[in-house]
Every structure is written in structure tokens, then in C-alpha cells.
N, C-alpha and C. Protein backbone atom coordinates (compact mmCIF):
# COMPACT_ATOMS: atom_id res chain seq x y z
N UNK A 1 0.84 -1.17 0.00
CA UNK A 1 0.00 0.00 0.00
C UNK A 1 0.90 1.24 0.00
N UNK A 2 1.10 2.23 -1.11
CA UNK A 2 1.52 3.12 -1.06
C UNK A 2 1.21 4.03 0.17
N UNK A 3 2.36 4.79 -0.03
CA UNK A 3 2.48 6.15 1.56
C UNK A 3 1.58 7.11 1.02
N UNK A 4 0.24 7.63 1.86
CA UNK A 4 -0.92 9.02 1.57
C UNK A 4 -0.31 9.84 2.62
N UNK A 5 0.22 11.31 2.25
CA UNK A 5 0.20 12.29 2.87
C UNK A 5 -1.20 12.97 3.22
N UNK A 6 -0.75 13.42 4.38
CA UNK A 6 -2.20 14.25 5.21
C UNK A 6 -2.04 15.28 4.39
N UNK A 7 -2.90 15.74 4.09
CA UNK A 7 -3.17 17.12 2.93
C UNK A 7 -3.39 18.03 4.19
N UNK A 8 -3.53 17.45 5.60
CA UNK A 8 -3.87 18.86 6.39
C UNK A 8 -2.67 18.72 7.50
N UNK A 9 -2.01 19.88 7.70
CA UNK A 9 -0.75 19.91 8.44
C UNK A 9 -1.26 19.56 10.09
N UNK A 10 -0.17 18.82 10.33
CA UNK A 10 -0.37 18.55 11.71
C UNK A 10 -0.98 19.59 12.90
N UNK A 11 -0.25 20.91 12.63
CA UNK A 11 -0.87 22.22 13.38
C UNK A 11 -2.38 22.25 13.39
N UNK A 12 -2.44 22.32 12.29
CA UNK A 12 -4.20 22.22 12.09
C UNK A 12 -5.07 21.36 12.55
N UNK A 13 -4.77 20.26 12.65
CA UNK A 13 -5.28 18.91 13.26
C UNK A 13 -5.26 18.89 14.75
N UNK A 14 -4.30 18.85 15.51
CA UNK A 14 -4.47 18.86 16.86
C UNK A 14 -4.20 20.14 18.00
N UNK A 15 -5.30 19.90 18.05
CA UNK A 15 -5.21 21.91 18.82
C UNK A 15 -4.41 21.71 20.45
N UNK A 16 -3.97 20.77 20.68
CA UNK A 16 -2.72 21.18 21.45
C UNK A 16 -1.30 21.71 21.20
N UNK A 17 -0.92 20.98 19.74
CA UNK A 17 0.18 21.88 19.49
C UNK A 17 -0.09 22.95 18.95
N UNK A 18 -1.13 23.29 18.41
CA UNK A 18 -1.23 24.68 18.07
C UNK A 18 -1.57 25.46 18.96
N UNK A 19 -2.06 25.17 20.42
CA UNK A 19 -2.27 26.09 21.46
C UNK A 19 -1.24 26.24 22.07
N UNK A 20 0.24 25.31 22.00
CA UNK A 20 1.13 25.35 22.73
C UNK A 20 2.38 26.16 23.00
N UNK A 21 2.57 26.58 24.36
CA UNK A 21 3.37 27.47 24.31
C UNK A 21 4.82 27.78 23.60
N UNK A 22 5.27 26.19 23.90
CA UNK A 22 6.53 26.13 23.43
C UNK A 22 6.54 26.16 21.57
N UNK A 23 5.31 25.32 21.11
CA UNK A 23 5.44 25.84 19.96
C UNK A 23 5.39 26.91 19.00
N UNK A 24 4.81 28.22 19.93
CA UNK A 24 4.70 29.50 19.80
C UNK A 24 6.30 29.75 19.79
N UNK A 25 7.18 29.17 20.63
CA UNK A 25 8.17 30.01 21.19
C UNK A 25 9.36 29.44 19.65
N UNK A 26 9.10 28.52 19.30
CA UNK A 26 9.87 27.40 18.21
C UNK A 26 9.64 28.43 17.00
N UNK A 27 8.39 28.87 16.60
CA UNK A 27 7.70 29.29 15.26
C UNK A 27 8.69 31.30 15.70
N UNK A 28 8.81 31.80 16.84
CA UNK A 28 9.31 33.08 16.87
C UNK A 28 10.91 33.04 16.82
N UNK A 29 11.13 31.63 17.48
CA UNK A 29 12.97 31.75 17.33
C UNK A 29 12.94 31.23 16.04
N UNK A 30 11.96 30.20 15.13
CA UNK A 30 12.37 30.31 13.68
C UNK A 30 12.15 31.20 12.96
N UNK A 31 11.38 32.50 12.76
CA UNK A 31 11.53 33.46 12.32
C UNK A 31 12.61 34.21 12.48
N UNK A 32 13.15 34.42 13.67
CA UNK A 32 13.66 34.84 14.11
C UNK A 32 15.22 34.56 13.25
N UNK A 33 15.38 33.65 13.06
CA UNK A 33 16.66 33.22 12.76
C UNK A 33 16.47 33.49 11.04
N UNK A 34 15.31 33.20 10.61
CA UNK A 34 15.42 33.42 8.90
C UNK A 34 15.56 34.60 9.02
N UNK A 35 14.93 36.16 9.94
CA UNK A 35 15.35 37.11 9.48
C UNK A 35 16.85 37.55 9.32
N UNK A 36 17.44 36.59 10.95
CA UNK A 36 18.74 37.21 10.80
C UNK A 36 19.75 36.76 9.66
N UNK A 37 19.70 35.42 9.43
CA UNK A 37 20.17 34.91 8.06
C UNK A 37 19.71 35.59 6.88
N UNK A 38 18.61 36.38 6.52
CA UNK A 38 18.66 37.21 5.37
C UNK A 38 19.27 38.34 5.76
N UNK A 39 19.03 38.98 6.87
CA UNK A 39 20.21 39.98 7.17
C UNK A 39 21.44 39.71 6.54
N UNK A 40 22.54 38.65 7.12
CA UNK A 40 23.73 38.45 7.31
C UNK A 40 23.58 38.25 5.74
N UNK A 41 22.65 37.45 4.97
CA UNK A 41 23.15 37.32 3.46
C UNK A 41 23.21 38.88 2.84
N UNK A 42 21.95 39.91 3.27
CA UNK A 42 22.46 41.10 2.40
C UNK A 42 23.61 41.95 3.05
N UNK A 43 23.85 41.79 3.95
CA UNK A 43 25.14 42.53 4.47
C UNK A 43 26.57 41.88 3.88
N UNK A 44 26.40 40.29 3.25
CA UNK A 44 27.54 40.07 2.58
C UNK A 44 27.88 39.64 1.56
N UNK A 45 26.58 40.40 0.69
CA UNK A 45 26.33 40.67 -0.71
C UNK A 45 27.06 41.51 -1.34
N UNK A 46 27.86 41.36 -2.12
CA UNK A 46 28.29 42.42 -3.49
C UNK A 46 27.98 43.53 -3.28
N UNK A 47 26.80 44.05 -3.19
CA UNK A 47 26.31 45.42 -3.48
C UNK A 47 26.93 45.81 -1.94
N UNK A 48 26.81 45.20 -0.86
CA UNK A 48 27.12 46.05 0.56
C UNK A 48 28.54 46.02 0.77
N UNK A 49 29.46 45.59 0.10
CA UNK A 49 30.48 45.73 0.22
C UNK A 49 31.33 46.98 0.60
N UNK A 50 32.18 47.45 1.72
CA UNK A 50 31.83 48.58 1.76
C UNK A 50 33.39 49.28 0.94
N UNK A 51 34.08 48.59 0.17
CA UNK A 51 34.89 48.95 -0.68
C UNK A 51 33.92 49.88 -1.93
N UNK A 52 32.87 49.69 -2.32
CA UNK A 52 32.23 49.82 -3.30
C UNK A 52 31.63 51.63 -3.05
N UNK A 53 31.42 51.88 -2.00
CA UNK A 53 31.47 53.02 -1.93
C UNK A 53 32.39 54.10 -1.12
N UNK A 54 32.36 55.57 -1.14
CA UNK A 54 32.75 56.31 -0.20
C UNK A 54 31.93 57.37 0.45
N UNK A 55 32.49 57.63 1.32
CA UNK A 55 31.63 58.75 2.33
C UNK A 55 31.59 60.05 0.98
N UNK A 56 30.46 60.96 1.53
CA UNK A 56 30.47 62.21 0.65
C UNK A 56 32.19 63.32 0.91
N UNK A 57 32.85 63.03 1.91
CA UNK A 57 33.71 64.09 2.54
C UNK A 57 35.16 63.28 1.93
N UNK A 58 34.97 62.26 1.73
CA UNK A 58 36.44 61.30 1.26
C UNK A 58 35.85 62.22 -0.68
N UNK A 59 34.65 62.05 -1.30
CA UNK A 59 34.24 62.33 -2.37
C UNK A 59 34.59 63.53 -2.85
N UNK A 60 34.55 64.53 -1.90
CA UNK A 60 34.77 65.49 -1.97
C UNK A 60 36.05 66.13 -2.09
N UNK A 61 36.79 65.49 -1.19
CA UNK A 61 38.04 65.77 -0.84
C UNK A 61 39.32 65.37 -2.29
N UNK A 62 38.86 64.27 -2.09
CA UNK A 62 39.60 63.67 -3.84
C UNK A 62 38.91 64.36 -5.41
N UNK A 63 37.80 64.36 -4.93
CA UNK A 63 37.55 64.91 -6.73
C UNK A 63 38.32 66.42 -6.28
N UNK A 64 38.21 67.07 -5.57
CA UNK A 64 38.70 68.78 -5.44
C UNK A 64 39.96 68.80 -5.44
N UNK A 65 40.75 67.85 -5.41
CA UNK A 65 42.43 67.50 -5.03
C UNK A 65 42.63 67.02 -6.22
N UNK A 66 41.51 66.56 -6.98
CA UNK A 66 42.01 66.22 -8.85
C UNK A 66 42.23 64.59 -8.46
N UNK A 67 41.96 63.67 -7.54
CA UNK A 67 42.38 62.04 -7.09
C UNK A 67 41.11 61.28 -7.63
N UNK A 68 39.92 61.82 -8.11
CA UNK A 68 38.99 61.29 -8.43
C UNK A 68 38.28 62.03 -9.63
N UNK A 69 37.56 61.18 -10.45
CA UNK A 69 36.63 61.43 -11.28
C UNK A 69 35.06 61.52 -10.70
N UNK A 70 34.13 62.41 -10.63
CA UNK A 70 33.14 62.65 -10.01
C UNK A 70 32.12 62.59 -11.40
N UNK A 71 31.30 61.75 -11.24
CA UNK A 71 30.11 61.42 -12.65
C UNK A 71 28.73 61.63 -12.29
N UNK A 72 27.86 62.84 -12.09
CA UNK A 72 26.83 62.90 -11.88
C UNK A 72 25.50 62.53 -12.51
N UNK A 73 24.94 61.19 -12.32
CA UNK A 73 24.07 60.53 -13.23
C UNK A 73 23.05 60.68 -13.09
N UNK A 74 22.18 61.62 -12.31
CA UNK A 74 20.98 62.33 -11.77
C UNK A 74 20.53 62.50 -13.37
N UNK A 75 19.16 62.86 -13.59
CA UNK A 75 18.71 63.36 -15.08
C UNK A 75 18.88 64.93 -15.18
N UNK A 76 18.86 65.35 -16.49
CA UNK A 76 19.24 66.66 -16.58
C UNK A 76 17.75 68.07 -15.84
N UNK A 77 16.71 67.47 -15.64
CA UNK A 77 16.47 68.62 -14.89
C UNK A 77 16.41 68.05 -13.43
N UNK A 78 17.30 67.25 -12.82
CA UNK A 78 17.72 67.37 -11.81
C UNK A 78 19.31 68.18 -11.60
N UNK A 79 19.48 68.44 -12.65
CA UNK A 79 21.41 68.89 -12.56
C UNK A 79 21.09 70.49 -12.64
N UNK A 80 19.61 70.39 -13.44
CA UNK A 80 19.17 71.84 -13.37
C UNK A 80 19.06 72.77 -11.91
N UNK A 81 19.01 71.90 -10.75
CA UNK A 81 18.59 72.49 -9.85
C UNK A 81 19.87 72.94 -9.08
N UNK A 82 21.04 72.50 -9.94
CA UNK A 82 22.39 72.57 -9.45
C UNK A 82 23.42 71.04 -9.29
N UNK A 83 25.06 71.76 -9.80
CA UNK A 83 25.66 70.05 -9.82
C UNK A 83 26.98 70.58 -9.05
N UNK A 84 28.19 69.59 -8.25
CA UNK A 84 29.52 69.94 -8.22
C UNK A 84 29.88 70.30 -9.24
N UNK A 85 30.51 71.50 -9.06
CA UNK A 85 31.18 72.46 -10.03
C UNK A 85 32.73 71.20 -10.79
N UNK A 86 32.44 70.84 -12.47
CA UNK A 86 33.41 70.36 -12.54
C UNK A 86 32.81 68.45 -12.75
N UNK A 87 32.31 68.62 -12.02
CA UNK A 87 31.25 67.07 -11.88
C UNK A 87 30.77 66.69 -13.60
N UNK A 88 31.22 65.51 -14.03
CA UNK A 88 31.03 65.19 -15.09
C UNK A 88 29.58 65.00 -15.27
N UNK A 89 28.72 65.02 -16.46
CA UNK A 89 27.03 65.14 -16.31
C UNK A 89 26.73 63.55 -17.71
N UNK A 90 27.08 62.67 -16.62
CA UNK A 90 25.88 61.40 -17.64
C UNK A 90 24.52 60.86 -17.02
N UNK A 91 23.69 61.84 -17.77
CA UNK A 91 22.75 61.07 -16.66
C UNK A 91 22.31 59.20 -17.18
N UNK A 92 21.45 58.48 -15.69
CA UNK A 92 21.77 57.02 -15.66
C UNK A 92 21.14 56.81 -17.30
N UNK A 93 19.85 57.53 -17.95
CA UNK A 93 19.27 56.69 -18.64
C UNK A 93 20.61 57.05 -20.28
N UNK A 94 21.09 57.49 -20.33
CA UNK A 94 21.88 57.59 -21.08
C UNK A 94 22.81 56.92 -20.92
N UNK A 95 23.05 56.42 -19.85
CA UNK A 95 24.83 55.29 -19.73
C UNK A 95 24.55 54.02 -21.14
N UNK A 96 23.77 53.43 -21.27
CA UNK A 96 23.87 52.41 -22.50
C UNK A 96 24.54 53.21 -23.85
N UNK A 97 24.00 54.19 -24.04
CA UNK A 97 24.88 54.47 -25.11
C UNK A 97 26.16 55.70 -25.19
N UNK A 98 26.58 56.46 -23.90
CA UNK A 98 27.78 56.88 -23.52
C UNK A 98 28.19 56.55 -22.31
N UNK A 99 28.48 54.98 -22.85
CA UNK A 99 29.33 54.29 -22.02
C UNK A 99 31.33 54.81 -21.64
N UNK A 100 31.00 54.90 -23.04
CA UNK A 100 32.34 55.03 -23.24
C UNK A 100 33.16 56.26 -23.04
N UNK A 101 31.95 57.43 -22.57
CA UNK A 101 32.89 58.58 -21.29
C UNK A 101 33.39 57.87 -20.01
N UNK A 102 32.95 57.33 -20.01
CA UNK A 102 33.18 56.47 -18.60
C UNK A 102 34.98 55.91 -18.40
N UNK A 103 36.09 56.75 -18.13
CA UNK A 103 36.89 56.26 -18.25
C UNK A 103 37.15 54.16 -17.56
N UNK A 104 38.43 53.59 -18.16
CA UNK A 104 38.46 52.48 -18.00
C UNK A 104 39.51 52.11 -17.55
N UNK A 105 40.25 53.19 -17.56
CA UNK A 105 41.73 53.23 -16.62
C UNK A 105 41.60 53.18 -15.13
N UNK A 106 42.29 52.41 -15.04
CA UNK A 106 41.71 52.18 -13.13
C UNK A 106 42.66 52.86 -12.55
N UNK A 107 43.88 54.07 -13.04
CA UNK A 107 44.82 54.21 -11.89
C UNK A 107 43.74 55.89 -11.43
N UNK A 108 42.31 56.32 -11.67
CA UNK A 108 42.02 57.08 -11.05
C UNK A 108 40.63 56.74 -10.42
N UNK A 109 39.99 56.93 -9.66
CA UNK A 109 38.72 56.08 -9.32
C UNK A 109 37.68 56.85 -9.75
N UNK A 110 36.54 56.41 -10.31
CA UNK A 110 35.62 57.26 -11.17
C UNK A 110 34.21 56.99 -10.06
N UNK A 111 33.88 57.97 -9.42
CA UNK A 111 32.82 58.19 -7.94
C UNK A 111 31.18 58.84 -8.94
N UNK A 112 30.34 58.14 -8.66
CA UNK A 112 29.13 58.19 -8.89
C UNK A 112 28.25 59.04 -8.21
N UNK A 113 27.50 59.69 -8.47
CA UNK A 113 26.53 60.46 -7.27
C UNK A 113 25.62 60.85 -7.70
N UNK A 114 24.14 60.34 -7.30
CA UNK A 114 22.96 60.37 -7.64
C UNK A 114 22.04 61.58 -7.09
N UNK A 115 21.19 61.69 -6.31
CA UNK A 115 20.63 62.06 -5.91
C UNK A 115 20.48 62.01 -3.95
N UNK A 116 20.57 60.30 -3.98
CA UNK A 116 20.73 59.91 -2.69
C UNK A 116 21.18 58.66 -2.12
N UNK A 117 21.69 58.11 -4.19
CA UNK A 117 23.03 56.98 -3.48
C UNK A 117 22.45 55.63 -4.34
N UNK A 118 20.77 55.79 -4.64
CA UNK A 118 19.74 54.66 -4.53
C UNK A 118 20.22 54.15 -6.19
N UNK A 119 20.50 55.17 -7.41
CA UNK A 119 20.80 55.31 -8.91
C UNK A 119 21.99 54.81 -8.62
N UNK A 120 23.38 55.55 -8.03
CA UNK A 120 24.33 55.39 -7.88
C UNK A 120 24.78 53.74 -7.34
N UNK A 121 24.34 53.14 -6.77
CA UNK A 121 24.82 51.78 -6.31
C UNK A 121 24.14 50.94 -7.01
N UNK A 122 23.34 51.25 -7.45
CA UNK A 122 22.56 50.24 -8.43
C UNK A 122 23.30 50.17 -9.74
N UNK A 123 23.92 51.56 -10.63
CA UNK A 123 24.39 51.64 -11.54
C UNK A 123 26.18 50.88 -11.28
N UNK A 124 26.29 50.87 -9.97
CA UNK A 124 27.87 50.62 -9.78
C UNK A 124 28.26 48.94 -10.15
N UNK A 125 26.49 48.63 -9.44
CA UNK A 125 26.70 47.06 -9.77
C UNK A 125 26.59 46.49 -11.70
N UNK A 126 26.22 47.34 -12.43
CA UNK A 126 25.61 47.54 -13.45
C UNK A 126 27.38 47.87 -14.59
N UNK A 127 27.93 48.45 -13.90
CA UNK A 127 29.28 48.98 -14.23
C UNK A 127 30.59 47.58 -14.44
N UNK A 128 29.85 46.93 -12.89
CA UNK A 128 31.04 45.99 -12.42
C UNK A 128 30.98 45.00 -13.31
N UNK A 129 29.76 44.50 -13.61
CA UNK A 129 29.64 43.72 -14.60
C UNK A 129 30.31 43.98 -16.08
N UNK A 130 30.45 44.92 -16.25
CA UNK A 130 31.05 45.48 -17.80
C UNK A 130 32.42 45.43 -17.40
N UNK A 131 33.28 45.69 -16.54
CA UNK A 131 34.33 45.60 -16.21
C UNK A 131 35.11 46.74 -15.60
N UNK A 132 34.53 47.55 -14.78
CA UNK A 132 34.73 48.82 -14.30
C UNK A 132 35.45 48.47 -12.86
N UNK A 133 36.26 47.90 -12.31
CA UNK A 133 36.27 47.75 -10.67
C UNK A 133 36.90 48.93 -10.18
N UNK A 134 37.01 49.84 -10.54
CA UNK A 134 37.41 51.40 -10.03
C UNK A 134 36.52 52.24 -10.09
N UNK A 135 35.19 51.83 -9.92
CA UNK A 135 34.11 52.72 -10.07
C UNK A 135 33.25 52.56 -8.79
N UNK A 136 33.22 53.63 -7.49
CA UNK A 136 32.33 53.50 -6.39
C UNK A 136 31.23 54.75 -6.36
N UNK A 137 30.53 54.16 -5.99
CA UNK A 137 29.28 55.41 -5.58
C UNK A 137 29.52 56.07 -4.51
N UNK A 138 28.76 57.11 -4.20
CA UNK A 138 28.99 58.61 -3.24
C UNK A 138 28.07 58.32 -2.21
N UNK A 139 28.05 57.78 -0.90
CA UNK A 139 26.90 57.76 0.17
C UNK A 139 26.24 59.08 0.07
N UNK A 140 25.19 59.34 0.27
CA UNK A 140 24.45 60.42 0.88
C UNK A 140 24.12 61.29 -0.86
N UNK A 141 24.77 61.13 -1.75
CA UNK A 141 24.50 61.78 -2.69
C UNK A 141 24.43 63.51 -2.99
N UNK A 142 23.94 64.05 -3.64
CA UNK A 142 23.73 65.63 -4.04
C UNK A 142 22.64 65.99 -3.17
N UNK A 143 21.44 65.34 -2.66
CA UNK A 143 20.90 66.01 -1.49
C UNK A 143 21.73 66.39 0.07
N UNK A 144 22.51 66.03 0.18
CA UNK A 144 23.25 65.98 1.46
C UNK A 144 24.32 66.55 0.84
N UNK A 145 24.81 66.43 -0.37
CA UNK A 145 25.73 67.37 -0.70
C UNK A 145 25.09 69.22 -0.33
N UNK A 146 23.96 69.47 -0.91
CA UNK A 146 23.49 70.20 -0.84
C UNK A 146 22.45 70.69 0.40
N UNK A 147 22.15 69.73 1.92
CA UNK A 147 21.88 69.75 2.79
C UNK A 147 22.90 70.25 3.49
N UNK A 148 24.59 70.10 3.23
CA UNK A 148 25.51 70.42 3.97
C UNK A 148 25.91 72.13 3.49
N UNK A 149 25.04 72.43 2.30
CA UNK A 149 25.29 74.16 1.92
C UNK A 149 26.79 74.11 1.34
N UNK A 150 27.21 73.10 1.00
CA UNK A 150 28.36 72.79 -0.20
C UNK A 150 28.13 73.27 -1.29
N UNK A 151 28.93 74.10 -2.11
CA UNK A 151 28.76 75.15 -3.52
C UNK A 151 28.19 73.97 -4.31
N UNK A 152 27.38 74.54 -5.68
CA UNK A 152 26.87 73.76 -6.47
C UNK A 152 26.98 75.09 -7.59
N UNK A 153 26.65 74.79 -9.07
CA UNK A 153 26.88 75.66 -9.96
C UNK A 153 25.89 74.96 -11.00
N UNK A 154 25.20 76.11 -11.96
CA UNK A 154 23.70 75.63 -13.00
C UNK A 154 25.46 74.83 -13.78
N UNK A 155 24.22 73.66 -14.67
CA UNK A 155 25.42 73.18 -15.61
C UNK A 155 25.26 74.28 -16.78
């Protein structure tokens, strides 16, 4: 005689383990643990790597010292509202076909900066794949650039 599975889960069937305390306590430490294991997987994911980006003040400091390339990929009536003076202007939906401003020389690091980081790290992973590994995004982006009352200039 072949093996019939119960089509109805054991929980459902006997209302002691489903009234039971300890199995309340089993079902919160197993949640519990899948959240932290998806934690720990996106914290040691590719994208969180924290080589992949820099602070806005390291960003700052090197593109103004000439140590970095600064690429502002915001769309153009966002650059309208003001960009780093000097800040190269591709915006993201245009990267497929001027790719190739995008320097490929890795002895200078080419820094991304969006709006608020969200364009910028998404596009970095988007980069890495093409073969860019000298290319990091800007934490905090041109709003916090511009929350901190840091010069900006119309393009």
C-alpha cells in the first residue's frame, strides 16, 4: 500500500500543538533566525560591500584635489537644480549608449553620485559587470551634498 500524505498539516489537526506554548516560542525563534540569516546574506552581498562606496567628505576631498573622477548621473532637470562644479554630467538613462565617457583606466577612481546613493549603487553594480572595478558610488548623494550648503553651480 503506497504512503498518503495528510493534505492537512499537523498544526491544524491537533489543537494542542497549536495552542502550545513552546510551539509558539519554536515558530518566533524560527523566524527569528530566517530574518537574521537574510540579514547576514544582504550585508555580505556584493552590493554592501563597503569597498564599493565612499563617504560624501572622502568624495569630496579627492575629486577637489584632482584624485577622483566625479560622474553625476541624476537626469538633466535634476542637474538643473544645481551640480559639483566640474562634476562630469551622464545622466543614468543615457549610460547604455555613452558608455564610453566612462573612463576604464583604473589608476584614477571614477565616484558616482545620484541624488541619494539609490541610482548610484545600483548603476555601480551595473558597471562591475562590464568591467569597471574602479568605479564607487557617493553615500548620501547631491541632497546631502546640498543639505551640507556645499557650492553647487547651473550646468
Amino acid at each position: 500500500m503506497p504512503f498518503k500524505a495528510n493534505p492537512m498539516p499537523l498544526m491544524s489537526t491537533h489543537p494542542c500543538i497549536r495552542k502550545s506554548p513552546a510551539f509558539k516560542c519554536t515558530r518566533r525563534s524560527l523566524s527569528l533566525l530566517v530574518l537574521s540569516l537574510g540579514l547576514t546574506m544582504a550585508a555580505c552581498s556584493p552590493q554592501a560591500a563597503a569597498s564599493d562606496s565612499v563617504t560624501l567628505d572622502v568624495a569630496r576631498a579627492e575629486f577637489e584635489a584632482g584624485r577622483a573622477i566625479l560622474i553625476d548621473i541624476r537626469e538633466p532637470s535634476e542637474h538643473a537644480t544645481g551640480v559639483a562644479k566640474g562634476a562630469q554630467l551622464l545622466p543614468m538613462r543615457q549610460l547604455g549608449t555613452r558608455l564610453a565617457e566612462i573612463p576604464t583606466a583604473t589608476d584614477m577612481p571614477v565616484l558616482l553620485i545620484c541624488n541619494t546613493q539609490n541610482r548610484s549603487s545600483s548603476t555601480l553594480s551595473a558597471l562591475r559587470e562590464r568591467g569597471y572595478p574602479h568605479v564607487r558610488f557617493v553615500q548620501g548623494g547631491m541632497s546631502e551634498w546640498v543639505r551640507r550648503g556645499w557650492p553647487v553651480v547651473r550646468p
